[in-house]
PDB file of N, CA and C in Angstrom:
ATOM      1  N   UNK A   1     137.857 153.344  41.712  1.00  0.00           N
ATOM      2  CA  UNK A   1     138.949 152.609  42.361  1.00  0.00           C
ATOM      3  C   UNK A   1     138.388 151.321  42.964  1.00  0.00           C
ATOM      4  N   UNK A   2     138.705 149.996  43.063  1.00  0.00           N
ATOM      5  CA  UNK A   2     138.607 149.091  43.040  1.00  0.00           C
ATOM      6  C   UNK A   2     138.496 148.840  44.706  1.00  0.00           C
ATOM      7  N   UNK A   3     137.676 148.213  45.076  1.00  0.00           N
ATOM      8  CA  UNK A   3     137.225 148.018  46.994  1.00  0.00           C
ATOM      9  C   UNK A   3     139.021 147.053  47.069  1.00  0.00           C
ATOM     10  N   UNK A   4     139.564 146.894  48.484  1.00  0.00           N
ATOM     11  CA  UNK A   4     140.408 146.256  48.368  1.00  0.00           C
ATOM     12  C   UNK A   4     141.845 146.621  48.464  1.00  0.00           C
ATOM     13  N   UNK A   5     142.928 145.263  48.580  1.00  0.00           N
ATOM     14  CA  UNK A   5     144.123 145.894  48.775  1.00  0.00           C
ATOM     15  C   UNK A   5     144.455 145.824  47.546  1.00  0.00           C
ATOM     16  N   UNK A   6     145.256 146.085  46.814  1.00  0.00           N
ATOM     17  CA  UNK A   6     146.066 146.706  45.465  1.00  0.00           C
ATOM     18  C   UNK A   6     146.412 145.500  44.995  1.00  0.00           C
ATOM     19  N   UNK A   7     146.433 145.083  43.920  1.00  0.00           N
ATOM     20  CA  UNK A   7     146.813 143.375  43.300  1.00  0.00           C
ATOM     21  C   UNK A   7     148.299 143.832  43.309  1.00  0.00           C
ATOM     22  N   UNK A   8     149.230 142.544  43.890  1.00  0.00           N
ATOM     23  CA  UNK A   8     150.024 142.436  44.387  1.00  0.00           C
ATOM     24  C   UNK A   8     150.730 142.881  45.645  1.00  0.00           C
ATOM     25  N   UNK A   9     149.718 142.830  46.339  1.00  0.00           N
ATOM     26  CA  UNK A   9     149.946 143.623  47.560  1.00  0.00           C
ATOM     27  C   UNK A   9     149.995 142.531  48.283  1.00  0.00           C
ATOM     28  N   UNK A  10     150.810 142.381  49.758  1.00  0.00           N
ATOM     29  CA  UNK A  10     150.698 141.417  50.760  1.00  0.00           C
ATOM     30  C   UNK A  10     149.815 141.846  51.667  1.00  0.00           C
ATOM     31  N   UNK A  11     148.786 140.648  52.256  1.00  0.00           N
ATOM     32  CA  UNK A  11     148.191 140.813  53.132  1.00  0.00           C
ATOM     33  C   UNK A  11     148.742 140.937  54.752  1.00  0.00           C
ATOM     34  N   UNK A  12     147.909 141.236  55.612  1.00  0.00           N
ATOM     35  CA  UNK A  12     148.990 141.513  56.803  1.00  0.00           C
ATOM     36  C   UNK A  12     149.653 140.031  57.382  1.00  0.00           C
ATOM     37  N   UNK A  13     149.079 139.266  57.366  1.00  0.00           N
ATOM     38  CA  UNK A  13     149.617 137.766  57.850  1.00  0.00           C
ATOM     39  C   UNK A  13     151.002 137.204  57.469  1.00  0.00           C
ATOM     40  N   UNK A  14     150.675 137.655  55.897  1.00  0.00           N
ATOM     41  CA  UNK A  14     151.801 137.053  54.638  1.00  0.00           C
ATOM     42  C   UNK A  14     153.175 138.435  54.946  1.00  0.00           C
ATOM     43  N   UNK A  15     153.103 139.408  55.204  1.00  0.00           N
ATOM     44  CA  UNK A  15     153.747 140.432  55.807  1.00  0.00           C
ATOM     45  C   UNK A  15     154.363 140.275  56.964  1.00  0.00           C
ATOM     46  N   UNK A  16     153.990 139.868  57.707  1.00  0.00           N
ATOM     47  CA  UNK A  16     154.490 139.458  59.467  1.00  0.00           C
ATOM     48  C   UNK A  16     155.072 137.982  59.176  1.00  0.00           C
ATOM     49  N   UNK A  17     154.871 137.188  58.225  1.00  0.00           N
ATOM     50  CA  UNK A  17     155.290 135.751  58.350  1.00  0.00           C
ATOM     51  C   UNK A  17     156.594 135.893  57.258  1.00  0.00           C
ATOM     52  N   UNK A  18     156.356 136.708  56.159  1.00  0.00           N
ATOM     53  CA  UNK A  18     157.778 137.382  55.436  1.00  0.00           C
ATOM     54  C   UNK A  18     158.642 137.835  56.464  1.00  0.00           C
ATOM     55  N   UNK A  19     158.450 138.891  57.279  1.00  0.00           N
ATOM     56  CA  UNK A  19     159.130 139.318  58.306  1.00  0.00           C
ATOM     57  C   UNK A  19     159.802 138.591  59.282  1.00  0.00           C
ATOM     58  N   UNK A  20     159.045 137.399  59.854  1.00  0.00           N
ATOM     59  CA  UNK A  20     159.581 136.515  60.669  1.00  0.00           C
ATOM     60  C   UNK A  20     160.385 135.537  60.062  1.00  0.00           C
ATOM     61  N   UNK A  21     159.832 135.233  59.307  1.00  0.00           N
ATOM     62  CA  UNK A  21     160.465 134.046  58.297  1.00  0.00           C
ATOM     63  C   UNK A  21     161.734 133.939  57.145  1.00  0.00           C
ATOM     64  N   UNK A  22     161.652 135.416  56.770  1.00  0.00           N
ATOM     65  CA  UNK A  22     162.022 135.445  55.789  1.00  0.00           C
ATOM     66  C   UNK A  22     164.183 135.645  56.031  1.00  0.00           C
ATOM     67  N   UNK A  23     164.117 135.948  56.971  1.00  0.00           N
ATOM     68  CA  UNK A  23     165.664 135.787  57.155  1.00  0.00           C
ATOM     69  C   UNK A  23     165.919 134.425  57.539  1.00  0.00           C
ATOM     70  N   UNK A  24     165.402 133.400  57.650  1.00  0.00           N
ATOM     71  CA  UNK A  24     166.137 132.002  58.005  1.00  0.00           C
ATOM     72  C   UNK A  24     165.512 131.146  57.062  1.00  0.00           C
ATOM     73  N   UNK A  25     165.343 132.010  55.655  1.00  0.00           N
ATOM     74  CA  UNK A  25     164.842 130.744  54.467  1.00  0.00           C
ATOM     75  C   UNK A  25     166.296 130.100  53.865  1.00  0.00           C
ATOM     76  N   UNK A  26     167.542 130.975  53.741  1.00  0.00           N
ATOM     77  CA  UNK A  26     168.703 130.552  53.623  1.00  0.00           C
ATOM     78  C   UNK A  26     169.136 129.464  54.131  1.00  0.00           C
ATOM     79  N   UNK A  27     169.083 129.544  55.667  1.00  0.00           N
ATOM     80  CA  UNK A  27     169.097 128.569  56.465  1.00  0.00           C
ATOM     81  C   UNK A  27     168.657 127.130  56.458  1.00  0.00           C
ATOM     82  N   UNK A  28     167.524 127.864  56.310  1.00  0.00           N
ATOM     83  CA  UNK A  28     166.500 126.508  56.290  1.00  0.00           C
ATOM     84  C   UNK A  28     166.711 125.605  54.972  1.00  0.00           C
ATOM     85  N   UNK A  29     166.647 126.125  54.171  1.00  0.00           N
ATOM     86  CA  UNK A  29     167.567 125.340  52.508  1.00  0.00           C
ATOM     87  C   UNK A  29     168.586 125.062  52.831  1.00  0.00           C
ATOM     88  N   UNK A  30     169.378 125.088  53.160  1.00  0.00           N
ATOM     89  CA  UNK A  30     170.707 125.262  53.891  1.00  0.00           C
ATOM     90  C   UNK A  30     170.635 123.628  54.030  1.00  0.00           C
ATOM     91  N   UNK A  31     169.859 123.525  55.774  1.00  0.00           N
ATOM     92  CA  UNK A  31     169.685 122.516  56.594  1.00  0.00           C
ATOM     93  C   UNK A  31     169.241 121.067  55.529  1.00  0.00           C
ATOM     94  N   UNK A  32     167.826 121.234  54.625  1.00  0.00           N
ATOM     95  CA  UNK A  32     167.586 120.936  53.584  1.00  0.00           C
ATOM     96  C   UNK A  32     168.376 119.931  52.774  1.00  0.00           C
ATOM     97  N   UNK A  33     169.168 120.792  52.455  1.00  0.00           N
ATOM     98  CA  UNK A  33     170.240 120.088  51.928  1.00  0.00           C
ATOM     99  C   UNK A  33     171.188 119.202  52.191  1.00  0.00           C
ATOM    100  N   UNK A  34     171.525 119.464  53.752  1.00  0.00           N
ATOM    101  CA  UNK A  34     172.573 118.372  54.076  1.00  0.00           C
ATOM    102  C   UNK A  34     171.341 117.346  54.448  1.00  0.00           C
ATOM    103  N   UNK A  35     170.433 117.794  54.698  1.00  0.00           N
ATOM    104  CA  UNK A  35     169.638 116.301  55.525  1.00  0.00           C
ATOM    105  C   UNK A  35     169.719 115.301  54.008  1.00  0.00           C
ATOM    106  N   UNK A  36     169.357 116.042  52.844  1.00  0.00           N
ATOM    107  CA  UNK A  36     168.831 115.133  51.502  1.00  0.00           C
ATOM    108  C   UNK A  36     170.207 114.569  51.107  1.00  0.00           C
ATOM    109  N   UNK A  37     171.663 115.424  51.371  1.00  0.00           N
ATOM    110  CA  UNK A  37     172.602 114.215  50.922  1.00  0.00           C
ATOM    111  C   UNK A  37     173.599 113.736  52.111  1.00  0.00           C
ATOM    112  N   UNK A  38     172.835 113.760  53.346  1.00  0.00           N
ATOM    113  CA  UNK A  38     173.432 112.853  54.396  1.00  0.00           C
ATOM    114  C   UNK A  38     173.567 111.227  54.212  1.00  0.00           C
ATOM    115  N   UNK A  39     174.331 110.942  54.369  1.00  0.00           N
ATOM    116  CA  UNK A  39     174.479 109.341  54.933  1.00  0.00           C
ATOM    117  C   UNK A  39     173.972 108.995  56.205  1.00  0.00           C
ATOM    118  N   UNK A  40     174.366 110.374  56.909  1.00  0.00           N
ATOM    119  CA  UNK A  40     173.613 109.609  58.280  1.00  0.00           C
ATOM    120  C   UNK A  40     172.256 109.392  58.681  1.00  0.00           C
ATOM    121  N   UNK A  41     171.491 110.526  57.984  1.00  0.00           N
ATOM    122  CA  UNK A  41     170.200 110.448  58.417  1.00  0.00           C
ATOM    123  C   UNK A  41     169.176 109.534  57.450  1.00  0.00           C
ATOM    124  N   UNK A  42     168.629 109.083  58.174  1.00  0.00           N
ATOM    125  CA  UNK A  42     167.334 108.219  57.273  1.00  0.00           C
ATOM    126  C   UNK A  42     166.639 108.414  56.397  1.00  0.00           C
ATOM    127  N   UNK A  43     166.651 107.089  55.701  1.00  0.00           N
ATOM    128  CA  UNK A  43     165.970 107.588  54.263  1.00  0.00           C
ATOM    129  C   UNK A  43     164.758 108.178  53.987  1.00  0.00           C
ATOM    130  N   UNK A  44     163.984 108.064  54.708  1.00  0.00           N
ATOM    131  CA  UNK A  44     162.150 108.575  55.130  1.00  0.00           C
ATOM    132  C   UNK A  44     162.667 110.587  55.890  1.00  0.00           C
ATOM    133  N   UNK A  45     163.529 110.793  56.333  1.00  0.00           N
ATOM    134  CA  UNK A  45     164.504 112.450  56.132  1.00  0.00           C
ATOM    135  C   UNK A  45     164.495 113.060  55.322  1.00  0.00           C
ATOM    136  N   UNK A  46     165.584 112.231  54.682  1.00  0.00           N
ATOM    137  CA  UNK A  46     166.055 112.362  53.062  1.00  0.00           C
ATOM    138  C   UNK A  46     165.314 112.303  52.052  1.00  0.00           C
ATOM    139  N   UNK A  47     164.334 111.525  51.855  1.00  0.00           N
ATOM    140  CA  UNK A  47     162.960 111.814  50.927  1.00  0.00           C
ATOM    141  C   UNK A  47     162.687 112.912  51.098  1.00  0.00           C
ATOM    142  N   UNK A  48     161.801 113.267  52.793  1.00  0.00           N
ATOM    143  CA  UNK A  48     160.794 114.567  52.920  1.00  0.00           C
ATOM    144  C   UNK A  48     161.959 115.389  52.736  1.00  0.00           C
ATOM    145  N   UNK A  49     163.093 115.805  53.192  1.00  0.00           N
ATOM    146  CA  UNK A  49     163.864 116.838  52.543  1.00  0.00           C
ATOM    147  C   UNK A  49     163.786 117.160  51.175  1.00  0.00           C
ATOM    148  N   UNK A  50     164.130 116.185  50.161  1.00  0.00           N
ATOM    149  CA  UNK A  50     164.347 116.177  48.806  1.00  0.00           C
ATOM    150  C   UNK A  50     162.789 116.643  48.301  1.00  0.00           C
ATOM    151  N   UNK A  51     161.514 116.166  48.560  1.00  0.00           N
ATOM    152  CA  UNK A  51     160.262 116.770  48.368  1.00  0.00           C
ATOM    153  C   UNK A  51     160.148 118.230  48.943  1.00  0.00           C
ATOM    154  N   UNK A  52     160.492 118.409  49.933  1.00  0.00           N
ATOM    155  CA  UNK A  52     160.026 119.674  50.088  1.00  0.00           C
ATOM    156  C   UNK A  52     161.080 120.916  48.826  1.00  0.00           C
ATOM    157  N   UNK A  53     162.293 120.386  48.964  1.00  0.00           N
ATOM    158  CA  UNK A  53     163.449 121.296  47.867  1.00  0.00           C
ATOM    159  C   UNK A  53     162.526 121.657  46.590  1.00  0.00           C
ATOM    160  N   UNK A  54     162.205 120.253  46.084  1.00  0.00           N
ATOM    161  CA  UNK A  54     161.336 119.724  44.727  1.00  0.00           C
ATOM    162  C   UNK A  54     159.995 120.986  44.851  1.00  0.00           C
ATOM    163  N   UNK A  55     158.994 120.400  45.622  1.00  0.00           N
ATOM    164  CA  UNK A  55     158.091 121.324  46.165  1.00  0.00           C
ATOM    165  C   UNK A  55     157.934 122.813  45.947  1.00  0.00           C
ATOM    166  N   UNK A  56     159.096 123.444  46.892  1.00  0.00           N
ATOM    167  CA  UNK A  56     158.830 124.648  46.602  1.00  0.00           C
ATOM    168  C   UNK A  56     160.016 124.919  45.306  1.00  0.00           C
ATOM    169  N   UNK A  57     160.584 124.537  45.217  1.00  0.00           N
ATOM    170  CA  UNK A  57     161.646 124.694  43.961  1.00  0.00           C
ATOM    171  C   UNK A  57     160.775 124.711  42.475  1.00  0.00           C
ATOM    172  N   UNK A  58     160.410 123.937  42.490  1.00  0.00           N
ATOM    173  CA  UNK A  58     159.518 123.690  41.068  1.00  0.00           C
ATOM    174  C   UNK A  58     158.193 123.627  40.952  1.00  0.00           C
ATOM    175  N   UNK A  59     157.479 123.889  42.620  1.00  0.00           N
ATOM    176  CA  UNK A  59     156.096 123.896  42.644  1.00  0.00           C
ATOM    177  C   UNK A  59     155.313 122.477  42.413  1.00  0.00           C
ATOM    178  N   UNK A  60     154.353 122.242  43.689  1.00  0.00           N
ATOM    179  CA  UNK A  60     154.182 121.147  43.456  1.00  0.00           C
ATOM    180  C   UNK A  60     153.161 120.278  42.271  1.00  0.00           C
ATOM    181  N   UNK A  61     153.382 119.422  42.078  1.00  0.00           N
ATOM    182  CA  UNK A  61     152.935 118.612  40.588  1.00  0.00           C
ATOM    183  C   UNK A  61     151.749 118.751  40.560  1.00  0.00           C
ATOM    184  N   UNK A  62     150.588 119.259  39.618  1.00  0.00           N
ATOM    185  CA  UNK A  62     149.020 118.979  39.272  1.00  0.00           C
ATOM    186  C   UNK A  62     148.662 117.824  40.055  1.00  0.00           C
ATOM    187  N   UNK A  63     147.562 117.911  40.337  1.00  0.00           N
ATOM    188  CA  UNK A  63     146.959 116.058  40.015  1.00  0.00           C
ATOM    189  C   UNK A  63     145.564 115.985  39.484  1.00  0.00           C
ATOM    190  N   UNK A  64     146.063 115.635  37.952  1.00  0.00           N
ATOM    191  CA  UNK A  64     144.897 115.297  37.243  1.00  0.00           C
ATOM    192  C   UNK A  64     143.891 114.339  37.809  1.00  0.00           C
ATOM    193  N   UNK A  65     142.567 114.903  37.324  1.00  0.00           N
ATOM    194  CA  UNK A  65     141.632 114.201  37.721  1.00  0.00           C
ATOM    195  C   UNK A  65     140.769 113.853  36.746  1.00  0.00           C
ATOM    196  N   UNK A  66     140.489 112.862  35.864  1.00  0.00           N
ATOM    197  CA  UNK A  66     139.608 112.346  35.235  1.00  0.00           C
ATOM    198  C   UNK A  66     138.326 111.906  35.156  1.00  0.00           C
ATOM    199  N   UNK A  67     137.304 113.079  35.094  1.00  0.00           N
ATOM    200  CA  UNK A  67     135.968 112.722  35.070  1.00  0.00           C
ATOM    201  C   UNK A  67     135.086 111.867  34.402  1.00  0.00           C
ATOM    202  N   UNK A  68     134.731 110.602  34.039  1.00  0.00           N
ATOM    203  CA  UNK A  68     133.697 110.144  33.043  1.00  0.00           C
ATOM    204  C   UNK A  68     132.844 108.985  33.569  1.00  0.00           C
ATOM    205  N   UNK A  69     132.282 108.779  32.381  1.00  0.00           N
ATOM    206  CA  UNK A  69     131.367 107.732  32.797  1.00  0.00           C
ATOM    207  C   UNK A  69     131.831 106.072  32.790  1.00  0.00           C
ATOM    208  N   UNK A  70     130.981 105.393  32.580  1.00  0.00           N
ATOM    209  CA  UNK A  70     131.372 103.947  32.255  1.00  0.00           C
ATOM    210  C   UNK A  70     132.133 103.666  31.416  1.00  0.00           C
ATOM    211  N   UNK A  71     133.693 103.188  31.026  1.00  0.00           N
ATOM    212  CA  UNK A  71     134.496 102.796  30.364  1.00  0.00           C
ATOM    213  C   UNK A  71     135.114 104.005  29.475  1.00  0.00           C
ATOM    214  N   UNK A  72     135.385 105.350  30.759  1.00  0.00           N
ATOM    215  CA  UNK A  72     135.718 106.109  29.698  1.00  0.00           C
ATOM    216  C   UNK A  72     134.467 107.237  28.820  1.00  0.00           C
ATOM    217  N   UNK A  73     133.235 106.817  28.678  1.00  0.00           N
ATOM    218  CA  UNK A  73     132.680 107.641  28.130  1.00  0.00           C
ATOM    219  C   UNK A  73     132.280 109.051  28.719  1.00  0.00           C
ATOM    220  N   UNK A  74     131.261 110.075  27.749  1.00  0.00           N
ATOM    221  CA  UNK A  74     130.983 110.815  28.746  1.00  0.00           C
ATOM    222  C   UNK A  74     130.207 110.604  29.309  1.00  0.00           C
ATOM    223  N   UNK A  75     129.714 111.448  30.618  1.00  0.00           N
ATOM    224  CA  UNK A  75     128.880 111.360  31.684  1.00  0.00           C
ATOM    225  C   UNK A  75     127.297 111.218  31.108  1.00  0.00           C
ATOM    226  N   UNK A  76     126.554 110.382  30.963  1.00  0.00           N
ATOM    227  CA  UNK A  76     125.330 110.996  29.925  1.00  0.00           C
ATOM    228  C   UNK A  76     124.364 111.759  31.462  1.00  0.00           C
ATOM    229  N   UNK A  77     123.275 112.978  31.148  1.00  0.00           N
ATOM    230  CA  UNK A  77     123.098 113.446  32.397  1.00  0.00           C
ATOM    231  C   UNK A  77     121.271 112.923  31.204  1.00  0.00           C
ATOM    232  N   UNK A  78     120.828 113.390  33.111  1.00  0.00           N
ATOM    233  CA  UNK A  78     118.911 113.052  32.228  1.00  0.00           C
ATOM    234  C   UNK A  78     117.817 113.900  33.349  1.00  0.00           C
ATOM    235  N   UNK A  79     117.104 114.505  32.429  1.00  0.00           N
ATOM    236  CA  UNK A  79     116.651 115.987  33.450  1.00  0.00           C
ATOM    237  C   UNK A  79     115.111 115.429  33.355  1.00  0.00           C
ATOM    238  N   UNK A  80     114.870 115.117  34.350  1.00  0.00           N
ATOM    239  CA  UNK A  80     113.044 114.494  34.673  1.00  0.00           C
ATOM    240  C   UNK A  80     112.388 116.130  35.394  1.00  0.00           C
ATOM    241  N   UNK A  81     111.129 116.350  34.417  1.00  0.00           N
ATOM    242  CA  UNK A  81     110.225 116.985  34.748  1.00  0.00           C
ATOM    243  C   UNK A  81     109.094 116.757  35.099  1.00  0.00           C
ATOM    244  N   UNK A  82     108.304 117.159  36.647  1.00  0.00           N
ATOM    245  CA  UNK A  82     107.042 116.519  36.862  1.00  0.00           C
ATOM    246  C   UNK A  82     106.406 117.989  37.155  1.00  0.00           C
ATOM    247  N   UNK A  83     105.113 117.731  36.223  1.00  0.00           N
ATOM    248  CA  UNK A  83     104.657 119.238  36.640  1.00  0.00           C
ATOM    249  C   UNK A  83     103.649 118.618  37.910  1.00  0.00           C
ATOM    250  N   UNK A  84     103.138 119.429  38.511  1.00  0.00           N
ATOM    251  CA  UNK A  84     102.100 119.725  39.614  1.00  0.00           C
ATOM    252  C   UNK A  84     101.270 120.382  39.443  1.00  0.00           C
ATOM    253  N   UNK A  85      99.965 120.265  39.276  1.00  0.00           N
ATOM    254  CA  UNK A  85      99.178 121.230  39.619  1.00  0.00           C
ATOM    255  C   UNK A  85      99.320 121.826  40.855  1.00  0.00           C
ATOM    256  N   UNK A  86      98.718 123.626  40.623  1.00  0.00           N
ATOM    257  CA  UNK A  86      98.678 123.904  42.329  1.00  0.00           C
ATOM    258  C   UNK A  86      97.979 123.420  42.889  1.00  0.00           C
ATOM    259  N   UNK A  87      97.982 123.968  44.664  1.00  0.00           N
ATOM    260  CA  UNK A  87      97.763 123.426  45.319  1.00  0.00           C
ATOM    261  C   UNK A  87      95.996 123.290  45.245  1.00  0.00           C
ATOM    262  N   UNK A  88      94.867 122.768  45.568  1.00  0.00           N
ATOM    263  CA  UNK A  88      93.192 123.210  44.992  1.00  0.00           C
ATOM    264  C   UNK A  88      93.204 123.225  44.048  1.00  0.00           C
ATOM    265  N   UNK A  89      94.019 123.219  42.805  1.00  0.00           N
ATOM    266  CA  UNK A  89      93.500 123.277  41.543  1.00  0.00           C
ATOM    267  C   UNK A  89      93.899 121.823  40.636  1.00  0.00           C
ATOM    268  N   UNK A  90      92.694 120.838  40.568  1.00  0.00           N
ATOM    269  CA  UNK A  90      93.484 119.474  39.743  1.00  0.00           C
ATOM    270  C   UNK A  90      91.791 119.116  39.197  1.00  0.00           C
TER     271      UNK A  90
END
């Protein structure tokens, strides 16, 4: 049997914050929503509203990261070896 809690299991944090949380997620989308198609409230509101919907609605976007070298190429790597004699012995 595997050390551990059971895959798919909630940990106790994610359990108590389901518990607390989890009856005013309605709500809170709810609120969400009128802020993103208010007139009254400001547009810098209405953005972070509409991102967060986006966000957890569809999960938020990758962000690719492109590793290389000069113009695009690959990385060239270069492995220097220096031997030593030991220490008294040369």
């Amino acid at each position: 049997m595997p050390a551990g809690r059971p895959i798919g299991s909630l940990d106790k944090r994610t359990s108590r914050s389901t518990e607390l949380f989890g009856p005013h997620v309605d709500e809170a989308i709810k609120t969400l929503r009128e802020i993103a198609a208010s007139s009254v409230a400001n547009n810098s509101d209405r953005i972070a509203a509409c991102k967060i919907i986006c966000e957890y609605g569809l999960g938020k976007p990758i962000q690719p990261t492109e590793v290389g070298g000069p113009g695009g190429q690959p990385i060239q790597h270069e492995v220097t070896i220096n031997w030593c004699a030991p220490a008294g012995k040369q």
